[in-house]
C-alpha atoms as a PDB file:
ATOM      1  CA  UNK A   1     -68.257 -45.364  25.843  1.00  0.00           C
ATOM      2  CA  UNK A   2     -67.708 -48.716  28.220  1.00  0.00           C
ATOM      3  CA  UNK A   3     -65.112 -51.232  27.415  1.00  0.00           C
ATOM      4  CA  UNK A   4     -65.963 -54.089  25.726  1.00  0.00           C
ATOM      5  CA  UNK A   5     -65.306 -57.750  26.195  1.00  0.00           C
ATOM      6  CA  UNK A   6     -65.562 -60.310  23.137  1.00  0.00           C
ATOM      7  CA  UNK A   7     -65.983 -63.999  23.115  1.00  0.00           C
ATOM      8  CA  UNK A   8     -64.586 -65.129  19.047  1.00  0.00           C
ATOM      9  CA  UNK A   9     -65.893 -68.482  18.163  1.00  0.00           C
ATOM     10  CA  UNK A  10     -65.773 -70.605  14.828  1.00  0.00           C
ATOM     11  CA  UNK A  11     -68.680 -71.274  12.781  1.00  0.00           C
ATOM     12  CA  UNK A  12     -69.510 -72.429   8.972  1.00  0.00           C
ATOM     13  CA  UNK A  13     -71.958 -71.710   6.484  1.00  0.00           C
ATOM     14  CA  UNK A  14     -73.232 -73.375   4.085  1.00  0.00           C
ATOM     15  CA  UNK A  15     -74.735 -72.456   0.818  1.00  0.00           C
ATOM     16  CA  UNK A  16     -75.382 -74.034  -2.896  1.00  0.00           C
ATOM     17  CA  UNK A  17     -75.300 -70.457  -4.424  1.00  0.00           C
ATOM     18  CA  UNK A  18     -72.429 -68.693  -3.560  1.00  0.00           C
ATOM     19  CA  UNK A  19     -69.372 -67.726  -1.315  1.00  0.00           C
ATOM     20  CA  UNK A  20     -71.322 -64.655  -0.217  1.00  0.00           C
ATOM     21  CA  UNK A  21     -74.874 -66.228   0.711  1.00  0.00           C
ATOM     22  CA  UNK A  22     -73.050 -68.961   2.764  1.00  0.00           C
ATOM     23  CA  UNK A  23     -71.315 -66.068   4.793  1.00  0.00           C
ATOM     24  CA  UNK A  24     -74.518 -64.639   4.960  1.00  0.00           C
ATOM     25  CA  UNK A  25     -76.390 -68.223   5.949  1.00  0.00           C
ATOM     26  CA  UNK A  26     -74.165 -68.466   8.990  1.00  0.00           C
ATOM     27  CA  UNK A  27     -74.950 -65.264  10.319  1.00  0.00           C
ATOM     28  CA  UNK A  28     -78.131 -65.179  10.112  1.00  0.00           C
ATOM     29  CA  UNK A  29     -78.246 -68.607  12.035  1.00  0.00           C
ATOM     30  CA  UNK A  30     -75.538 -67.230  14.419  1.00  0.00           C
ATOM     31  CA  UNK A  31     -78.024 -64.499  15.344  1.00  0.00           C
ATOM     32  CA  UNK A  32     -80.700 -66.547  15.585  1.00  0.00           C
ATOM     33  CA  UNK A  33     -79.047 -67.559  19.062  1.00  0.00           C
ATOM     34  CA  UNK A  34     -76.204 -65.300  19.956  1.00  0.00           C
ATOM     35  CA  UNK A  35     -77.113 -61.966  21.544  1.00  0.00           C
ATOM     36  CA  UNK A  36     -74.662 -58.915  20.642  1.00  0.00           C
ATOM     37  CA  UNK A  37     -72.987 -60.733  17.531  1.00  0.00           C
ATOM     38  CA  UNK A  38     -70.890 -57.864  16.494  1.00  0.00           C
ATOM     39  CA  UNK A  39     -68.435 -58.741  13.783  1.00  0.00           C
ATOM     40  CA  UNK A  40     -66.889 -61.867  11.466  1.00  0.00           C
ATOM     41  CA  UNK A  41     -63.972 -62.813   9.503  1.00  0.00           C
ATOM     42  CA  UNK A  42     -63.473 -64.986   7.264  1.00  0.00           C
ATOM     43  CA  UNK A  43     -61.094 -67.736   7.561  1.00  0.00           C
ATOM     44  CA  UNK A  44     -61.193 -70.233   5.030  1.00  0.00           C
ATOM     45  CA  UNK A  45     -62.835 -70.933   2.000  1.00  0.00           C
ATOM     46  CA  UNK A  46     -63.505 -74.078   0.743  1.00  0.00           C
ATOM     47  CA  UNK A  47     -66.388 -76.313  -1.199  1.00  0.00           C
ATOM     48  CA  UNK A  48     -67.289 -79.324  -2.968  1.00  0.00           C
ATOM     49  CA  UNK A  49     -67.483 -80.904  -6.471  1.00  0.00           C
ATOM     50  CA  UNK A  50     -69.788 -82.734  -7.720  1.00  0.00           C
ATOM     51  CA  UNK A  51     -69.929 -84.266 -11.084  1.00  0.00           C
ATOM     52  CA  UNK A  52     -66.954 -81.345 -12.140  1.00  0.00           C
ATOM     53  CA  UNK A  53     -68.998 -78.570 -10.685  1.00  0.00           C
ATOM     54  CA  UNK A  54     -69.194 -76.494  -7.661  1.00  0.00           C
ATOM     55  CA  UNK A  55     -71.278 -78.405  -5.004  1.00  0.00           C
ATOM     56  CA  UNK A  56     -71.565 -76.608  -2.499  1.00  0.00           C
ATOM     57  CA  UNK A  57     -69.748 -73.663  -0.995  1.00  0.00           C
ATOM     58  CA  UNK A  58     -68.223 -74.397   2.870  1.00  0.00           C
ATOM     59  CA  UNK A  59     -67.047 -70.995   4.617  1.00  0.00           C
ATOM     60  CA  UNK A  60     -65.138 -70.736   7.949  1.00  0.00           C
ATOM     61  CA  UNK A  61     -65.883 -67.945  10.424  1.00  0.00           C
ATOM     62  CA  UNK A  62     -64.812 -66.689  13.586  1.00  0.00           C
ATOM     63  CA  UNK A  63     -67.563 -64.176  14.955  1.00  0.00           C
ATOM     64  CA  UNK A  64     -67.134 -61.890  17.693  1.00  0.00           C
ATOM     65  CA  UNK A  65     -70.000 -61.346  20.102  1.00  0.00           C
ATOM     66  CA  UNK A  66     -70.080 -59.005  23.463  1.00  0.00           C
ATOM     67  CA  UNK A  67     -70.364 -60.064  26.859  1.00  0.00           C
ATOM     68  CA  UNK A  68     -73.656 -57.604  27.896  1.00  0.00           C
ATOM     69  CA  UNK A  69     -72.995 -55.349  30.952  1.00  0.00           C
ATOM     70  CA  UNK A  70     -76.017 -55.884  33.758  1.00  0.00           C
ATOM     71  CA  UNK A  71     -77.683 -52.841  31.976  1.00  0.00           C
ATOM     72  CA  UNK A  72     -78.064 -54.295  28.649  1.00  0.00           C
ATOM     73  CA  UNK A  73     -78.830 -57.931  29.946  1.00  0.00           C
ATOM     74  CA  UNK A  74     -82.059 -56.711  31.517  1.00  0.00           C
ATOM     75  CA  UNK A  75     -82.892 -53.929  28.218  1.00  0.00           C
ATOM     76  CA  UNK A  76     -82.272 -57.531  26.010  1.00  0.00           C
ATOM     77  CA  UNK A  77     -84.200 -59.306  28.655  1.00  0.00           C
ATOM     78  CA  UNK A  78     -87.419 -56.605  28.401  1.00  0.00           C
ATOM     79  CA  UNK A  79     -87.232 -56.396  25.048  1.00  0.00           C
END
């Protein structure tokens, strides 16, 4: 098994639905562009209120994504 080297960085999702789908809608996006996204945690939890009722739901994540040995950059690369 090789070593492993992670960059963390801080993202938030969004949602009007729930705590869950907003972790969810950030890592989906987060995906979308980050190669070898391997883990989250959530940090913070927060939202707004509209008219006395939940808004929207606002959740802070750090994710953790690898920095790809030479190998796996060209298997990513080819597909």
């Amino acid at each position: 098994m090789q070593d492993k080297t992670y960059v963390i960085t801080e993202i938030v999702g969004v949602s009007d639905t729930s705590i869950s789908q907003a972790v969810s809608n950030a890592i989906d996006r987060a995906n979308q562009t980050l190669k070898a996204l391997d883990w989250f945690e959530v940090k913070e939890v927060r939202g707004t209120v509209v008219e006395g009722k939940v808004g929207q739901y606002q959740v802070t994540l750090d994710v953790g994504f690898r920095y790809l040995s030479d190998e796996e950059m060209r298997n990513w690369a080819t597909g």
